[in-house]
N, C-alpha and C. Protein backbone atom coordinates (compact mmCIF):
# COMPACT_ATOMS: atom_id res chain seq x y z
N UNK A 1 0.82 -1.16 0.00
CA UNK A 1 0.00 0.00 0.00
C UNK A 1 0.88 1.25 0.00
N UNK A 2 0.42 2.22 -1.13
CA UNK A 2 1.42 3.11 -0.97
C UNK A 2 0.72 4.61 0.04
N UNK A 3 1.20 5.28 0.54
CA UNK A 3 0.68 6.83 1.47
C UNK A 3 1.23 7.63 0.59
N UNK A 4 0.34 8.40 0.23
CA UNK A 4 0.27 9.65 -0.58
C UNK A 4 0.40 10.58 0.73
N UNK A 5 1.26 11.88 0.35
CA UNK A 5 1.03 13.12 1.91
C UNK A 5 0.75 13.86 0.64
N UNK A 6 -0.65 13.78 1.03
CA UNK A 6 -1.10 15.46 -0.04
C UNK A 6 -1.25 16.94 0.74
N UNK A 7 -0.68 16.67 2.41
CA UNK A 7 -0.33 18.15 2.99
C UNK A 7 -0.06 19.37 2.27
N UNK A 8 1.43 19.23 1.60
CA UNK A 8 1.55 20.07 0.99
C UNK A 8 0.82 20.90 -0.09
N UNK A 9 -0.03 19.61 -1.00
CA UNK A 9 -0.96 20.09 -1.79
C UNK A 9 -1.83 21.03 -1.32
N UNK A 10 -2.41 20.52 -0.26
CA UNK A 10 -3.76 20.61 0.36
C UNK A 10 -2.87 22.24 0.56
N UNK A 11 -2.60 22.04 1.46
CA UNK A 11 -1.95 23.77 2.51
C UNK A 11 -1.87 25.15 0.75
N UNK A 12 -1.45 24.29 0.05
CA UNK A 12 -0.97 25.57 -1.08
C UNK A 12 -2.25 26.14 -1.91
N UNK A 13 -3.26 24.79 -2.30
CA UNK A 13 -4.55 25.03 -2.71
C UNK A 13 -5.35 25.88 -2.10
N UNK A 14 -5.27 25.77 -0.45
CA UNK A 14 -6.04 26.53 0.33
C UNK A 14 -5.48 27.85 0.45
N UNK A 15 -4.43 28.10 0.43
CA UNK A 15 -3.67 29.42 0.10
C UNK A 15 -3.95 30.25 -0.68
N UNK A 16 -3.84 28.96 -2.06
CA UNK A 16 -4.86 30.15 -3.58
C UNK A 16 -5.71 30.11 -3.30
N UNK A 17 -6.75 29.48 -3.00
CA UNK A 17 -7.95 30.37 -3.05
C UNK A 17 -8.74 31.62 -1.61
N UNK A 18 -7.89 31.00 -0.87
CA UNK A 18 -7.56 32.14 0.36
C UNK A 18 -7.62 33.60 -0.51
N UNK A 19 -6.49 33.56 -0.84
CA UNK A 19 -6.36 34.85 -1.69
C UNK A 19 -7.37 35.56 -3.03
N UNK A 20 -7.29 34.60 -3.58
CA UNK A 20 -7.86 34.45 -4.81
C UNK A 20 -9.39 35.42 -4.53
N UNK A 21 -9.60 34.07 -3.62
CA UNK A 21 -11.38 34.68 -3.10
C UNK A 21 -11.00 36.10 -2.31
N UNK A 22 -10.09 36.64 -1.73
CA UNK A 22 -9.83 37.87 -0.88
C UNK A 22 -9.71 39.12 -2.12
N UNK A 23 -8.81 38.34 -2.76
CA UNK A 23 -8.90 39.94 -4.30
C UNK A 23 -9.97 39.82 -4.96
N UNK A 24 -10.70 39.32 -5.11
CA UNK A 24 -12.22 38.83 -5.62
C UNK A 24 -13.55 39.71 -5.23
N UNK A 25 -13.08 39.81 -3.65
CA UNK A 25 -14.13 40.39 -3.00
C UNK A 25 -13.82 41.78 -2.78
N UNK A 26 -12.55 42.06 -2.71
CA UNK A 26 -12.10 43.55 -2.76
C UNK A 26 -12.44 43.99 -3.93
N UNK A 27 -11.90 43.59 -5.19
CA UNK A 27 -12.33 44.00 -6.64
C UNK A 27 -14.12 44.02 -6.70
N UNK A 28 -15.05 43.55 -6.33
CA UNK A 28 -16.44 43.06 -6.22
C UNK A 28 -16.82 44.35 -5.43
N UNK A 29 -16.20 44.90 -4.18
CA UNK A 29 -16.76 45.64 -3.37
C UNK A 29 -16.43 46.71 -4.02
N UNK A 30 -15.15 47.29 -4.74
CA UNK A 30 -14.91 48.43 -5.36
C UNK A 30 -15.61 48.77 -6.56
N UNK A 31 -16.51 47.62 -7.57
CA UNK A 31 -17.39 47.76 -8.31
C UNK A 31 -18.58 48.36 -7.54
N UNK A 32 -19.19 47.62 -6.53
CA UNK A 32 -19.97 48.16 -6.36
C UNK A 32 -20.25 49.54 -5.54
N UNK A 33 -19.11 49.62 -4.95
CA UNK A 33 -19.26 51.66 -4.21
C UNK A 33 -19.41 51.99 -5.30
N UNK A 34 -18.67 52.01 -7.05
CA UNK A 34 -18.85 52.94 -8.18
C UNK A 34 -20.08 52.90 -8.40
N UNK A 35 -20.85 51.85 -8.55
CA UNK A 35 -22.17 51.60 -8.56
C UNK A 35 -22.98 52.79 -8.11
N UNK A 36 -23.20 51.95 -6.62
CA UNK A 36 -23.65 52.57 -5.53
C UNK A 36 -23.78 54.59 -6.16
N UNK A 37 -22.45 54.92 -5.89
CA UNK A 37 -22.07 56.54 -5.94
C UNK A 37 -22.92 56.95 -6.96
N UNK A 38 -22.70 56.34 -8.21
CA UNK A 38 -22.96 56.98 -9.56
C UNK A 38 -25.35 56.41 -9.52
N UNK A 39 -25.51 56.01 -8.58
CA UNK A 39 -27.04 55.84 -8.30
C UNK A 39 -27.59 57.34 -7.80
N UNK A 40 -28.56 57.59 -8.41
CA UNK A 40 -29.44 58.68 -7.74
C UNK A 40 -29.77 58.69 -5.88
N UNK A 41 -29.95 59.64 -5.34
CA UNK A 41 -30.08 59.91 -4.03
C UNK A 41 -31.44 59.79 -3.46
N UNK A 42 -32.10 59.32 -2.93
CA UNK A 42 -32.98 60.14 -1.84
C UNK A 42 -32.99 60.81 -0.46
N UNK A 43 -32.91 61.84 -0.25
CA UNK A 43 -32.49 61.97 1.32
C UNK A 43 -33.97 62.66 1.83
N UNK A 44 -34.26 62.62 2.92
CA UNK A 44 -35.58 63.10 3.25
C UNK A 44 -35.41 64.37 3.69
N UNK A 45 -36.32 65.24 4.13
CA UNK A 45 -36.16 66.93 4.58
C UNK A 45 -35.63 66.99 5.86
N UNK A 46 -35.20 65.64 6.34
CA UNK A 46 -34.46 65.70 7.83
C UNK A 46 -33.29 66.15 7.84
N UNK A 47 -32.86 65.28 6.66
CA UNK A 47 -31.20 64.76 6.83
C UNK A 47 -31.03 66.26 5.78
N UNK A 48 -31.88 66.94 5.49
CA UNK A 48 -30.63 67.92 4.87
C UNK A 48 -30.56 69.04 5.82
N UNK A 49 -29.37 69.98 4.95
CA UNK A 49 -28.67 70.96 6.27
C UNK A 49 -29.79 71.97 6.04
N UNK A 50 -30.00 72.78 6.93
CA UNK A 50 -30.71 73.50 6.74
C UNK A 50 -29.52 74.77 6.70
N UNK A 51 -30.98 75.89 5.75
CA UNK A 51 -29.98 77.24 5.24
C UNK A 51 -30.41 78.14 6.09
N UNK A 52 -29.28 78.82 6.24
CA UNK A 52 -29.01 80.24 7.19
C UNK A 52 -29.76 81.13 6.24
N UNK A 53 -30.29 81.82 6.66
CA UNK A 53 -31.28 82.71 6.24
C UNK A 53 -30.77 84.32 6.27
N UNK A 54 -29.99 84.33 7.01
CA UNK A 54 -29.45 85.73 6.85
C UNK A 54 -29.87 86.93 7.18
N UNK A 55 -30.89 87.13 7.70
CA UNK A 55 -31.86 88.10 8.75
C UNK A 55 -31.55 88.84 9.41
N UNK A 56 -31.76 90.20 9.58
CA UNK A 56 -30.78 90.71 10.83
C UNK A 56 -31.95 91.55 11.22
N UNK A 57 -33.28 91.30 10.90
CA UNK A 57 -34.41 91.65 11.78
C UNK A 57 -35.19 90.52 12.35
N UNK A 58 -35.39 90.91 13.44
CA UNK A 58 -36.40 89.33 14.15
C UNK A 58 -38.26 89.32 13.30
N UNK A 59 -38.11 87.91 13.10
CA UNK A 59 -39.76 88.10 12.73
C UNK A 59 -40.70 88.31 13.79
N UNK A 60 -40.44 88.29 14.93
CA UNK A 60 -41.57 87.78 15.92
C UNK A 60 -41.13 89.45 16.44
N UNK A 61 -40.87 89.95 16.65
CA UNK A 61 -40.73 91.57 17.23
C UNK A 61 -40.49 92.91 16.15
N UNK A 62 -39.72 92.16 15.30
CA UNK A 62 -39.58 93.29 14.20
C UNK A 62 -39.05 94.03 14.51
N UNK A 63 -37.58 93.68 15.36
CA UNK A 63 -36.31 94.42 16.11
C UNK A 63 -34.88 94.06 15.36
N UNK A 64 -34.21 94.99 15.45
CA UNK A 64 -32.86 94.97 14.78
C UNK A 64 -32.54 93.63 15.71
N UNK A 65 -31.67 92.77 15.10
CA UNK A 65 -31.05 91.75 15.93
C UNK A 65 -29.47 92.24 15.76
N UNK A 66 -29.05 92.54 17.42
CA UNK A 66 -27.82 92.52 18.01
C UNK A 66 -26.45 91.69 17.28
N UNK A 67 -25.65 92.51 17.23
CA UNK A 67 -24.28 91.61 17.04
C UNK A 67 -23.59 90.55 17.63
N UNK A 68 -23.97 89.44 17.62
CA UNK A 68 -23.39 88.38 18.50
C UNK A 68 -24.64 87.34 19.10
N UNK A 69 -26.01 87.69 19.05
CA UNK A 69 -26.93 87.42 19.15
C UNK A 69 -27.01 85.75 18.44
N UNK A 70 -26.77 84.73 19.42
CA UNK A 70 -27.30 83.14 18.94
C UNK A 70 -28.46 82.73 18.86
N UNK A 71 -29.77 83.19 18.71
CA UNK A 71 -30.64 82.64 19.25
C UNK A 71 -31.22 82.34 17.31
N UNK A 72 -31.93 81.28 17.98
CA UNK A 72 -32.59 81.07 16.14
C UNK A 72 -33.61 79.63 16.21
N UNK A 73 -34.14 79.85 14.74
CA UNK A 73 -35.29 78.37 15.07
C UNK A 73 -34.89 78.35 13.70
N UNK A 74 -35.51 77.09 13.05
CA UNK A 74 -35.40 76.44 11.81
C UNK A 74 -37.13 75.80 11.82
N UNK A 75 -37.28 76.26 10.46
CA UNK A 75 -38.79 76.37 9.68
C UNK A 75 -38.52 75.62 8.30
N UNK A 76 -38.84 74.70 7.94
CA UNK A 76 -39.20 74.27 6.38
C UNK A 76 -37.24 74.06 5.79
N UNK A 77 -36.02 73.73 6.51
CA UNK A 77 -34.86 73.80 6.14
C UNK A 77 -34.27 75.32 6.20
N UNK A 78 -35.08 76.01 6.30
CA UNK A 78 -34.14 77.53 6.65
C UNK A 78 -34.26 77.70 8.40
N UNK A 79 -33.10 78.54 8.54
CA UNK A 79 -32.46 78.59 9.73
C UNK A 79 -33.05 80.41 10.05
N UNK A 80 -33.97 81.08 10.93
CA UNK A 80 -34.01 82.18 11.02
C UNK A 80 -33.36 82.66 12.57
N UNK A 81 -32.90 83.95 12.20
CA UNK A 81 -32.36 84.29 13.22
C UNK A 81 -33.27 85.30 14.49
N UNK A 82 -33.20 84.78 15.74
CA UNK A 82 -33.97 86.36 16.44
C UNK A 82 -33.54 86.79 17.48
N UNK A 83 -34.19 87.28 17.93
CA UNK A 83 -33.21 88.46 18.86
C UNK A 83 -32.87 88.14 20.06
N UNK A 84 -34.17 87.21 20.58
CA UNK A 84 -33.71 86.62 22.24
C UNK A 84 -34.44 85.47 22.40
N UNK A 85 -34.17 84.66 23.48
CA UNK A 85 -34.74 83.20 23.76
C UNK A 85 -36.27 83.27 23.69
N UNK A 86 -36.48 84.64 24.44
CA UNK A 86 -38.12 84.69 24.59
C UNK A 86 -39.04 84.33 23.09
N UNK A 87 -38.21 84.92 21.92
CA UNK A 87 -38.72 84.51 21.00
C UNK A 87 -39.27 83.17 19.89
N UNK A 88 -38.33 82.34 20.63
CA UNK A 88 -38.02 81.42 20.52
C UNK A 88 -39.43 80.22 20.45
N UNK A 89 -40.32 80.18 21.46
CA UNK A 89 -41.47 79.51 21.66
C UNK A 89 -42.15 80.26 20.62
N UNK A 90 -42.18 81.51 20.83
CA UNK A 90 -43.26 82.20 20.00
C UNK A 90 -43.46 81.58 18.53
N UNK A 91 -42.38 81.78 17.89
CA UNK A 91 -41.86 81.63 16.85
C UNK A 91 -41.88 79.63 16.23
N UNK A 92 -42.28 78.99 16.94
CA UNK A 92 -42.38 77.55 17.15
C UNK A 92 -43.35 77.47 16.84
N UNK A 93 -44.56 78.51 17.77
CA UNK A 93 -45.68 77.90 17.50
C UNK A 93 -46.26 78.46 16.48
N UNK A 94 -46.03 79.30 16.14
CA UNK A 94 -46.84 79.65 14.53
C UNK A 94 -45.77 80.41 13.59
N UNK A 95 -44.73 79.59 12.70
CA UNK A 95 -43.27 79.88 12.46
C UNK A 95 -44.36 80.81 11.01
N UNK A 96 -45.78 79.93 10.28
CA UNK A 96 -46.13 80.64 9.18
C UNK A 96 -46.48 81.82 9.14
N UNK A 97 -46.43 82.40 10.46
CA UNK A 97 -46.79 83.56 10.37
C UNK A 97 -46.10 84.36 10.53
N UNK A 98 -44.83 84.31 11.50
CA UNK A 98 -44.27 84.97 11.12
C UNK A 98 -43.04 85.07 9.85
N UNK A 99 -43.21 84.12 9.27
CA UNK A 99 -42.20 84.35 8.53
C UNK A 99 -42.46 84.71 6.78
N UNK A 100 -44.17 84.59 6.83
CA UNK A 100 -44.77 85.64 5.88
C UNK A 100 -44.71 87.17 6.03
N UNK A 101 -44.35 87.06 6.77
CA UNK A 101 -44.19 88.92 7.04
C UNK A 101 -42.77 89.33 6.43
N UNK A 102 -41.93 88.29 6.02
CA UNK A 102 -40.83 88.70 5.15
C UNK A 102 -40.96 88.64 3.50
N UNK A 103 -40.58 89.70 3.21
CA UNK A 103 -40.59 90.13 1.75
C UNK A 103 -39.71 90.40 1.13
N UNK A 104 -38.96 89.14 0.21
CA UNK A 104 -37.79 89.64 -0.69
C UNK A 104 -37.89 90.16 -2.01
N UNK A 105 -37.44 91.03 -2.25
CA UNK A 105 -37.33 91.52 -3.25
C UNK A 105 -36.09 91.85 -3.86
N UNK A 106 -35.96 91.65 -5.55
CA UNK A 106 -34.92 91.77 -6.30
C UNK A 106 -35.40 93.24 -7.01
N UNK A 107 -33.98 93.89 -6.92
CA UNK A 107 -34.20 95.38 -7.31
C UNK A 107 -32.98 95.37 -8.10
N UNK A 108 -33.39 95.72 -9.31
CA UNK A 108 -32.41 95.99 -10.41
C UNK A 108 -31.95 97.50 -10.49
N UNK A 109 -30.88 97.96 -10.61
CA UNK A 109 -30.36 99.31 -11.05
C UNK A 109 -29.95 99.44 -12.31
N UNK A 110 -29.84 100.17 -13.19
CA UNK A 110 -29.35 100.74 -14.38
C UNK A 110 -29.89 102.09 -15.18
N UNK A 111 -28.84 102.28 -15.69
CA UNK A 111 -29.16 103.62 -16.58
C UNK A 111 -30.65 104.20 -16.84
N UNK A 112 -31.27 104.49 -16.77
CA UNK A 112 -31.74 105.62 -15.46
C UNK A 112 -32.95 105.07 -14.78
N UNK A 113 -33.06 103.72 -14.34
CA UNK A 113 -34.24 103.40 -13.62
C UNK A 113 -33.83 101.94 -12.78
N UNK A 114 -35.08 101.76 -12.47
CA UNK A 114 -34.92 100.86 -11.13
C UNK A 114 -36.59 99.63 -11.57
N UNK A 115 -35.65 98.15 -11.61
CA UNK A 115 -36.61 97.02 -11.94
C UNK A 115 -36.87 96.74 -10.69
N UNK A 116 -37.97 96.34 -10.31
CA UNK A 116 -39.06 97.10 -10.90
C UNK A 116 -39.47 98.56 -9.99
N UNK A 117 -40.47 98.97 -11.05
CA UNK A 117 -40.61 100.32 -10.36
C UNK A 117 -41.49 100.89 -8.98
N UNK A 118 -41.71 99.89 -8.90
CA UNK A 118 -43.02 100.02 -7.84
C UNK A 118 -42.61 98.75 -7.08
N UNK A 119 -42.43 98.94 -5.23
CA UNK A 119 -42.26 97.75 -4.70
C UNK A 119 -43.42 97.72 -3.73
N UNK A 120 -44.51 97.33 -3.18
CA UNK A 120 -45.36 97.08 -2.45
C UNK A 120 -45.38 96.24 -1.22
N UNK A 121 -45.65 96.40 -0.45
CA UNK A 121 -45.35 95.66 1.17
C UNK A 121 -46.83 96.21 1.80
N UNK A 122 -46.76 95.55 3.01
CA UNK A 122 -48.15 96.03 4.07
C UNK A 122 -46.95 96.59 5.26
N UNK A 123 -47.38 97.43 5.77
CA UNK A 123 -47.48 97.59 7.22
C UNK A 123 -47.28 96.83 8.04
N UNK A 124 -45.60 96.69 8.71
CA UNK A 124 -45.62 95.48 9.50
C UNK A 124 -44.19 94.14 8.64
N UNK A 125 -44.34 94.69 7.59
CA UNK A 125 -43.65 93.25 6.76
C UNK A 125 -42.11 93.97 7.18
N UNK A 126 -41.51 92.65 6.72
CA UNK A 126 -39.97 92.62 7.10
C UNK A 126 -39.50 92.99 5.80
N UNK A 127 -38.83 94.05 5.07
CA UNK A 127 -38.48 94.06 3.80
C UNK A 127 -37.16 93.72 3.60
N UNK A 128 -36.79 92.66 2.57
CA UNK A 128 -35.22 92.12 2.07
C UNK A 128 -35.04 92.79 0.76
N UNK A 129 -34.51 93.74 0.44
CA UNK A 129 -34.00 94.11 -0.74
C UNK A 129 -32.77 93.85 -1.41
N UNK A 130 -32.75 93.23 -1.86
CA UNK A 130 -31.07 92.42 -2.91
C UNK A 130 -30.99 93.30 -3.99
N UNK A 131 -30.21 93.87 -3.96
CA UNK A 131 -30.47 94.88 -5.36
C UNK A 131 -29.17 94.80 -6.02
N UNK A 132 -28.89 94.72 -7.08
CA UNK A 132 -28.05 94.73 -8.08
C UNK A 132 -28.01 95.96 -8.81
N UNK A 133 -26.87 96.16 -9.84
CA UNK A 133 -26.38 96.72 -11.11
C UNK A 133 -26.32 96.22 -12.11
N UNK A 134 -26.92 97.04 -13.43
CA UNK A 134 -26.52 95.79 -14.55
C UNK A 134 -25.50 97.10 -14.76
N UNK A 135 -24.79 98.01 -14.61
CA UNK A 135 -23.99 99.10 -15.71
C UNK A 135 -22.61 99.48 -14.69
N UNK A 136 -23.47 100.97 -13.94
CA UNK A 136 -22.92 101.08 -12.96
C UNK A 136 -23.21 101.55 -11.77
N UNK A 137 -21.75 102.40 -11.12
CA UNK A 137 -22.76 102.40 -9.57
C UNK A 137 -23.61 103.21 -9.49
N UNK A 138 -24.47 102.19 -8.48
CA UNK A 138 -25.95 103.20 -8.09
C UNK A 138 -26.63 103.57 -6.70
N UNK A 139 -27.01 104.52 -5.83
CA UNK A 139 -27.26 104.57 -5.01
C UNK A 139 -28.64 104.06 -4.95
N UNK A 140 -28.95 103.70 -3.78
CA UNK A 140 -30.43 103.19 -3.21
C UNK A 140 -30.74 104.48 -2.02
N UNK A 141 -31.72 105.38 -2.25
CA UNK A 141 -31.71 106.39 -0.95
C UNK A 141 -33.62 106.22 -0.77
N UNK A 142 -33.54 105.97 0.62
CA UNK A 142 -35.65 105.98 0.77
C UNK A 142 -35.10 106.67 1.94
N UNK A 143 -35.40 108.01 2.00
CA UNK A 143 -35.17 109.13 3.31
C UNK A 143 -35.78 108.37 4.46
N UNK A 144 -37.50 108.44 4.13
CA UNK A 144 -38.13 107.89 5.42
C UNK A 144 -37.85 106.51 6.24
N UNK A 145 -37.06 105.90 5.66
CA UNK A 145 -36.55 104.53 5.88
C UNK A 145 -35.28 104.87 6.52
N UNK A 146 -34.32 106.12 6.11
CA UNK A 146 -33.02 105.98 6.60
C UNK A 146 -32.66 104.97 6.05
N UNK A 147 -32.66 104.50 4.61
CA UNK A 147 -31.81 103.59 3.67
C UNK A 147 -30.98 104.84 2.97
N UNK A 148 -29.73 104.15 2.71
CA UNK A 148 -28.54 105.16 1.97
C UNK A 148 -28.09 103.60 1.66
N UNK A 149 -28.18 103.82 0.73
CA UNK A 149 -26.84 102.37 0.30
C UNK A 149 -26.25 102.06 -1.41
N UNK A 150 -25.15 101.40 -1.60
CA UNK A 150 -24.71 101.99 -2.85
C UNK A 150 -24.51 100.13 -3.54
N UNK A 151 -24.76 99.99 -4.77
CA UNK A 151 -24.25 99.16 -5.23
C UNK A 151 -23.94 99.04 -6.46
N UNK A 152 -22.60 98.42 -6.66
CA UNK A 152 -21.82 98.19 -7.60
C UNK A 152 -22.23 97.24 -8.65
N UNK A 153 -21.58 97.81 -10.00
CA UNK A 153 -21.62 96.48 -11.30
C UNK A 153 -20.76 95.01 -10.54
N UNK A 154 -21.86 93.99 -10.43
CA UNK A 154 -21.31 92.86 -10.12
C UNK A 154 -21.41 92.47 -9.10
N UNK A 155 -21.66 93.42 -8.38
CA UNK A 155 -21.80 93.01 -6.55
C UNK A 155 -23.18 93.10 -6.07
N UNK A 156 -23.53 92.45 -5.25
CA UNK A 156 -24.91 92.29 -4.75
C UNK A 156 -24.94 93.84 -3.59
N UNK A 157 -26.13 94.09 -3.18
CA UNK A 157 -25.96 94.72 -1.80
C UNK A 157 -27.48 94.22 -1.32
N UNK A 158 -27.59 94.40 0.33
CA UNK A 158 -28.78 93.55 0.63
C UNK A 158 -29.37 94.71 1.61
N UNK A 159 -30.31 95.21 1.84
CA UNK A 159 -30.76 96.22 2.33
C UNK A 159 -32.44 95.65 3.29
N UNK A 160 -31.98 95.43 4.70
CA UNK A 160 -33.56 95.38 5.10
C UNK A 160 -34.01 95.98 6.31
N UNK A 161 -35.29 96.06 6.21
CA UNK A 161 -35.89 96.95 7.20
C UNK A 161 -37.04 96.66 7.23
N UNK A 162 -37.38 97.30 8.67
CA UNK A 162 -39.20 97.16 8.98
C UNK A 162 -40.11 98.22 8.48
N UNK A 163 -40.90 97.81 7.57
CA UNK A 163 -41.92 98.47 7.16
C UNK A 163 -43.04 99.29 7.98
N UNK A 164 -42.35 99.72 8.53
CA UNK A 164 -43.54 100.28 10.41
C UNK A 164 -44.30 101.78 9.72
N UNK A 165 -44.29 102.27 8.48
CA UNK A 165 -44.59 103.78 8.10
C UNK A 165 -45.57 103.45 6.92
N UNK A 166 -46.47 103.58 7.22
CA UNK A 166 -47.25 103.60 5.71
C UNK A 166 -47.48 104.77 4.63
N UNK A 167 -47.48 104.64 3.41
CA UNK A 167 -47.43 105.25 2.85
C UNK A 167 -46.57 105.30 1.45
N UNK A 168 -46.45 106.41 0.58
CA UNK A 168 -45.97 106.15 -0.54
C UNK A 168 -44.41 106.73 -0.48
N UNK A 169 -43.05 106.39 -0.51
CA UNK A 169 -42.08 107.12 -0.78
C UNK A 169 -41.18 106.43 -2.00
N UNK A 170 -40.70 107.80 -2.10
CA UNK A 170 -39.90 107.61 -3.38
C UNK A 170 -37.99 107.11 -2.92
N UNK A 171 -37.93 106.33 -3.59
CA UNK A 171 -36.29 105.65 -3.67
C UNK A 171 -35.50 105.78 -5.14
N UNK A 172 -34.69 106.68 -4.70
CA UNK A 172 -33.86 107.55 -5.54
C UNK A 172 -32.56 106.68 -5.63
N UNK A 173 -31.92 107.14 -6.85
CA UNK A 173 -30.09 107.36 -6.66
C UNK A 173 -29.94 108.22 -6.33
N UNK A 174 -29.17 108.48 -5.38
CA UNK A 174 -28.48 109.15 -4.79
C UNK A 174 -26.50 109.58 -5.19
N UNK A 175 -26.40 108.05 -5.78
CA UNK A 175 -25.38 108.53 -6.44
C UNK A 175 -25.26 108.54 -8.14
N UNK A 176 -24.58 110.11 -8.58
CA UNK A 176 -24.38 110.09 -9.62
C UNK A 176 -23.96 109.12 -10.83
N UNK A 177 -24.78 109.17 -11.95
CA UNK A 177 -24.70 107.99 -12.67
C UNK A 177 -25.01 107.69 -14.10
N UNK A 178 -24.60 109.49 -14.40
CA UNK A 178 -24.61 109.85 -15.74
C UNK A 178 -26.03 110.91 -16.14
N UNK A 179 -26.42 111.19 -17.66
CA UNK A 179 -27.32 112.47 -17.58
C UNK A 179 -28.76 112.29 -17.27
N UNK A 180 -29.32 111.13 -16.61
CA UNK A 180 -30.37 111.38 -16.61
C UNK A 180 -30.80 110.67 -15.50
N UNK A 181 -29.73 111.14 -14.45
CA UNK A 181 -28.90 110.36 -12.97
C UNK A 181 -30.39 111.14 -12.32
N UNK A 182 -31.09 112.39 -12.36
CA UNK A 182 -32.03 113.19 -11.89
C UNK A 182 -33.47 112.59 -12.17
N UNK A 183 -33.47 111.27 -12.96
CA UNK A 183 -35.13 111.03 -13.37
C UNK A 183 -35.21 109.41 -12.91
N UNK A 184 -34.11 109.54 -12.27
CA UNK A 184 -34.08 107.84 -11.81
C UNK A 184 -34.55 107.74 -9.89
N UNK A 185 -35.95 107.26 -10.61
CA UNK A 185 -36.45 106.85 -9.49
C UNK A 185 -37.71 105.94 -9.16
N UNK A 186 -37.94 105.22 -7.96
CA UNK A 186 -38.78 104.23 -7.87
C UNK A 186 -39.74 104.59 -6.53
N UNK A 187 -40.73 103.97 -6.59
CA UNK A 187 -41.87 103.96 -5.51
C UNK A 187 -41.81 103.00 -4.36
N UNK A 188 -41.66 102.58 -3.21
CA UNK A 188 -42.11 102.29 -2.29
C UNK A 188 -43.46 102.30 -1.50
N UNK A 189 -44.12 101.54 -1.69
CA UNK A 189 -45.78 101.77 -1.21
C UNK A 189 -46.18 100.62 -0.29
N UNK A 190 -46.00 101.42 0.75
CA UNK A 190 -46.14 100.10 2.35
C UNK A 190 -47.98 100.68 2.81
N UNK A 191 -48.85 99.48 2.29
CA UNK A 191 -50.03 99.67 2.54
C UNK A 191 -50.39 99.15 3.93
N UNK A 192 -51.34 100.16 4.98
CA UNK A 192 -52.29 99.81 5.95
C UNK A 192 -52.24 98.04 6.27
């Protein structure tokens, strides 16, 4: 009778495929993260970040908010800022209301007028004005507001305030901006 020692066999076979199957599954798993990555997303309204909102009037008082001031709630993924803790509940329990009282508006400047010409608000609303240049610079001046503000070709400027005055005023350039720098002007009309 002869004894075969297939040890050695055995030990080296199990070796290759030790391995074999180990680069197999690494190569297998790196297919599929590319997979995976290059698949469409769903994430729900939890998991995303919510956006800073940028506010520097409180909705719930309709007060300048302080420099250094942490206090804030998050509504629908935006992050609003307010002025003190007290506000805080308020603002929880009925976030739709106050945060309809904010009004953004895009205000265009150029050679000799202002898009659009007429901006409308109520009494009470929070006004966001983003106003641009398409040419060059242009002043933003509403006396009764105590707005003065200037903006440049290319640069944004953001202008807001509480609408607490009713009535009709006019928002001028203020800065010069060629010959017909004197007929450039727009309406403000904060109704009752």
């Amino acid at each position: 009778m002869r004894i075969i020692n297939h040890g050695k066999r055995w030990k080296a076979s199990f070796l290759f495929f030790l391995v074999f199957g180990f680069v197999t599954h690494v190569c297998i798993c790196e297919e599929l993260t590319k997979i995976n990555q290059s698949l469409p997303t769903t994430t729900s309204t939890q998991e995303l970040k919510a956006v800073e909102e940028g506010n520097t009037i409180c909705p719930v008082t309709g007060e300048k908010i302080e420099e250094g001031t942490n206090v804030s709630a998050e509504y629908k993924g935006k992050i609003y800022k307010l002025c003190c803790s007290g506000c805080t509940e308020e603002f929880k329990n009925n976030p739709q209301k106050y945060v309809s009282k904010i009004k953004d508006i895009k205000l265009e400047a150029f050679q000799f007028e202002f898009s659009p010409n007429t901006i409308t608000v109520k009494k009470g609303d929070i006004v966001r004005i983003f106003a641009t240049s398409r040419d060059v610079t242009h002043g933003i001046y509403i006396k009764e507001y105590g707005i003065n503000s200037r903006v440049s070709k290319g640069k944004d400027a953001k202008i807001e305030f509480l609408a607490d005055k009713a009535g009709s005023f006019d928002i001028i350039c203020h800065v010069y901006c060629g010959k017909g720098h004197n007929d450039m002007k727009a309406k403000l009309i904060v109704q009752e």
